[in-house]
Protein backbone atom coordinates (compact mmCIF):
# COMPACT_ATOMS: atom_id res chain seq x y z
CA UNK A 1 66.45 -21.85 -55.48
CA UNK A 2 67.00 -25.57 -56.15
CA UNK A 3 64.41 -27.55 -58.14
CA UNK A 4 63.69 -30.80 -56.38
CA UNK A 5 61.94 -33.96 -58.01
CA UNK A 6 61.49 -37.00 -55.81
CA UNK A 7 60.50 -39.82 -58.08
CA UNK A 8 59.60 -43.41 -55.66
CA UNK A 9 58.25 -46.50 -56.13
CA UNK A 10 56.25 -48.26 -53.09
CA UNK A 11 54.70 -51.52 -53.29
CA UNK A 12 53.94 -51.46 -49.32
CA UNK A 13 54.24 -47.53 -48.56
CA UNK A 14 57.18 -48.24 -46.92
CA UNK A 15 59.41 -46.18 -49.61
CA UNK A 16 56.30 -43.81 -50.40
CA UNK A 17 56.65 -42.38 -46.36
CA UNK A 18 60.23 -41.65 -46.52
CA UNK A 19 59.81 -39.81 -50.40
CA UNK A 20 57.29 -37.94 -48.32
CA UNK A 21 59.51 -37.03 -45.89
CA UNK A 22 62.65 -36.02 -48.24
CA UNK A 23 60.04 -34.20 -50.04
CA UNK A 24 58.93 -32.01 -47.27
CA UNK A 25 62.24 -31.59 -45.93
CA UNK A 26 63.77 -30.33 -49.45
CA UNK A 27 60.19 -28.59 -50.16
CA UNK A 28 60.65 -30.77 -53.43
CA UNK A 29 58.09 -32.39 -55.99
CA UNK A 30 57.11 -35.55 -55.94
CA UNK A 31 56.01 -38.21 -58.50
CA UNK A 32 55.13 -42.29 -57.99
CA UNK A 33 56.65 -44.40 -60.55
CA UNK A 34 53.51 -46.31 -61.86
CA UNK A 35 53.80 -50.20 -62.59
CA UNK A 36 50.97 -52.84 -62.00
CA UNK A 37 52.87 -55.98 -62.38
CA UNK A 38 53.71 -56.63 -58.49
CA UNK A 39 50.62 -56.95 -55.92
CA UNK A 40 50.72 -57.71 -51.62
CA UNK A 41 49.58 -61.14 -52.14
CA UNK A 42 51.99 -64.19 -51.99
CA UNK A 43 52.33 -64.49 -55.70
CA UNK A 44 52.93 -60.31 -56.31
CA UNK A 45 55.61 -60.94 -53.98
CA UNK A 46 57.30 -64.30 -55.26
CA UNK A 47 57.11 -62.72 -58.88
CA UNK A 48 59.01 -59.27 -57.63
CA UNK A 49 61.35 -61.53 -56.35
CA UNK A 50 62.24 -63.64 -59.58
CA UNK A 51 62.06 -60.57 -61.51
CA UNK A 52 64.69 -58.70 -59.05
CA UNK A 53 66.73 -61.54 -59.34
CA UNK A 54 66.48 -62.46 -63.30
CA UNK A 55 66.68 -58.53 -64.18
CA UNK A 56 63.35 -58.37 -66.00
CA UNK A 57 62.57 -54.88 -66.04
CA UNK A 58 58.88 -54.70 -66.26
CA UNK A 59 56.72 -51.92 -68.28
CA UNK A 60 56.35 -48.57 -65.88
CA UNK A 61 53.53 -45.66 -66.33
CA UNK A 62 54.88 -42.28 -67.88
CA UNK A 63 55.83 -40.36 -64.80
CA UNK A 64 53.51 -37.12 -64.06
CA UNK A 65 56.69 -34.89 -64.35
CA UNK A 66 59.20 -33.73 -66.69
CA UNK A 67 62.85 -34.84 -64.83
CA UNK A 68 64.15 -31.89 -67.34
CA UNK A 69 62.46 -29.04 -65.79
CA UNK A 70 64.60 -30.13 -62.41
CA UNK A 71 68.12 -29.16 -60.85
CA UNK A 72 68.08 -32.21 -58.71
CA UNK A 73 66.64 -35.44 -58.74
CA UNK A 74 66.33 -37.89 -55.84
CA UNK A 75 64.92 -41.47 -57.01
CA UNK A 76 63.64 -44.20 -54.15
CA UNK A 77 62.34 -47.55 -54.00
CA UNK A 78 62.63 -50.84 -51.86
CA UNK A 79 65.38 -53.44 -51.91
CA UNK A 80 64.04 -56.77 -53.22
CA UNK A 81 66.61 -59.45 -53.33
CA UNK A 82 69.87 -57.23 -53.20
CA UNK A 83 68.60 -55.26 -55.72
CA UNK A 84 66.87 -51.69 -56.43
CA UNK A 85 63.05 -53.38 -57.61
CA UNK A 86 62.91 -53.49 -61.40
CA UNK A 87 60.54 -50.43 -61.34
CA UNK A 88 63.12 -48.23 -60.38
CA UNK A 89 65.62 -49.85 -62.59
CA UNK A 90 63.42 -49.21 -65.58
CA UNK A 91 63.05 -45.55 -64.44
CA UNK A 92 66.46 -44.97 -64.45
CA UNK A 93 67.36 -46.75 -67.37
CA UNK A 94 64.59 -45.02 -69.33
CA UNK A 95 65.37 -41.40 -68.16
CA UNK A 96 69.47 -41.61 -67.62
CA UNK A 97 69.91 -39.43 -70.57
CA UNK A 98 67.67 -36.47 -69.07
CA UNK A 99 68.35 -37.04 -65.94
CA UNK A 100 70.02 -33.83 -64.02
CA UNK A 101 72.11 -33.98 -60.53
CA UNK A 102 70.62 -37.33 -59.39
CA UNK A 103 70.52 -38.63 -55.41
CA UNK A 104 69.16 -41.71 -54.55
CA UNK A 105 67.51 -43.47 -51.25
CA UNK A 106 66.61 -47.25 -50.75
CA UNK A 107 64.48 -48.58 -48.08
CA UNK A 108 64.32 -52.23 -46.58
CA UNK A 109 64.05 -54.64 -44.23
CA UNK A 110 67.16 -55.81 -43.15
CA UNK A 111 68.71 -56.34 -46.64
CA UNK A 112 72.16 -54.64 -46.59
CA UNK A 113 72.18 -51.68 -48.92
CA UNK A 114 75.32 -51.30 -50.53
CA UNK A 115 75.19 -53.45 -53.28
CA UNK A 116 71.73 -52.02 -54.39
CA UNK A 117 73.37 -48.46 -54.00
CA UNK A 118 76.04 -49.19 -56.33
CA UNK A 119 73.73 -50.55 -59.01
CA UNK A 120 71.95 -47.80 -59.09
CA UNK A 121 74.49 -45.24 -59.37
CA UNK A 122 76.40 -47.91 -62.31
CA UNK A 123 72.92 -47.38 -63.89
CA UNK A 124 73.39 -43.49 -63.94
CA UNK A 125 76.71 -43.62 -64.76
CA UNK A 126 78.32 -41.87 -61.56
CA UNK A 127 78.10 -41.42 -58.41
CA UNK A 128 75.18 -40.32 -56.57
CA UNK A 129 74.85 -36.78 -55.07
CA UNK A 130 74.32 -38.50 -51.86
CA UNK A 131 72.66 -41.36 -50.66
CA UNK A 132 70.06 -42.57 -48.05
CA UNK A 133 69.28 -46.07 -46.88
CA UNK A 134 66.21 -46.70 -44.61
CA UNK A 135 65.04 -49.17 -42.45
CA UNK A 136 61.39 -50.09 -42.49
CA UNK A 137 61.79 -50.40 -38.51
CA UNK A 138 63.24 -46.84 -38.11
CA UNK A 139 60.15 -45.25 -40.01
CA UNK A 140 58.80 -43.60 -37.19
CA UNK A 141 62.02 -43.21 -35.06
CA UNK A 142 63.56 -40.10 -34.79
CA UNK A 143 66.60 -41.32 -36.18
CA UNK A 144 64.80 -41.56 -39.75
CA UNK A 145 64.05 -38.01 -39.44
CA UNK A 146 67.40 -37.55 -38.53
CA UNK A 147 68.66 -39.10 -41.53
CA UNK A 148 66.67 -37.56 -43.91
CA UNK A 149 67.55 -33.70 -42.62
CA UNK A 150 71.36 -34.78 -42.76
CA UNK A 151 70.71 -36.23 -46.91
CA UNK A 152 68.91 -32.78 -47.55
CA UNK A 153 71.60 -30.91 -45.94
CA UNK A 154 74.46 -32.77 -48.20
CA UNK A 155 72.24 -32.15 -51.31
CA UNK A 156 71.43 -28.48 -50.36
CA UNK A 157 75.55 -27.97 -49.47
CA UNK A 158 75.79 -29.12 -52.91
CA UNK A 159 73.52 -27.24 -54.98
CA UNK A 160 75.91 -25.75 -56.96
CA UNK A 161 78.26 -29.29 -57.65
CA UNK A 162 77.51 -31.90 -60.17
């Protein structure tokens, strides 16, 4: 049996639903990247955006699980300005070393995806065991589920790979 970590960062719960959903879908683990800099107000928001843009990784909490004592792990956060948010960023740049068979998921607004995608997987040095992109406006569709039970299947497919 595969051992699933789902590590997220959500600033709106927007990413934190559809980590929840790949979660129960690959029965998996699941652990919140901690970081306090960003807020909801007007300011939270303007500074996530200069800090996506400028590439200042901000400080992150110690994550509540070992990445090490996993066979596969799927990291998720939001697009802000073209780019994975700096949380995530610093996650991966601080674990790439111990990281096992990574995936990776995005969610956003309208912001197209690939871009962000390929940062992230230039961060882990290869190519993603698959990939998801969500919409904020397809949360509750039944496409989303759709899409999540197809990036489970790939991963599951290709337990043994990678």
């Amino acid at each position: 049996v595969m051992k699933t970590l789902v590590v997220y960062y959500s600033l709106t719960g927007t990413t934190r639903a559809v980590a929840e959903m790949i979660a129960d879908q690959m029965n998996a683990d699941l652990a919140e990247i901690g970081c306090t800099r960003y807020g909801r107000s007007a300011w939270g928001m303007i500074r996530a955006v200069y800090d996506s843009l400028r590439n200042n990784l901000p400080p992150i909490e110690p994550l509540a699980r070992n990445v090490t004592a996993y066979d596969l792990v799927v990291v998720g956060g939001p697009i802000w300005a073209s780019h994975p948010a700096p949380p995530v960023r610093r996650f991966l740049r601080q674990t790439v070393s111990r990281l096992p068979r990574t995936a990776v998921f995005l969610t956003h607004q309208g912001s197209p995806a690939e871009g962000a995608l390929a940062e992230m997987e230039d961060i882990i040095g290869k190519s993603a065991a698959a990939t998801l992109v969500a919409r904020k406006a397809d949360l509750d569709e039944p496409v989303m589920a759709e899409k999540v039970a197809a990036f489970a299947l790939v991963l599951e497919r290709h337990a043994g790979s990678g």
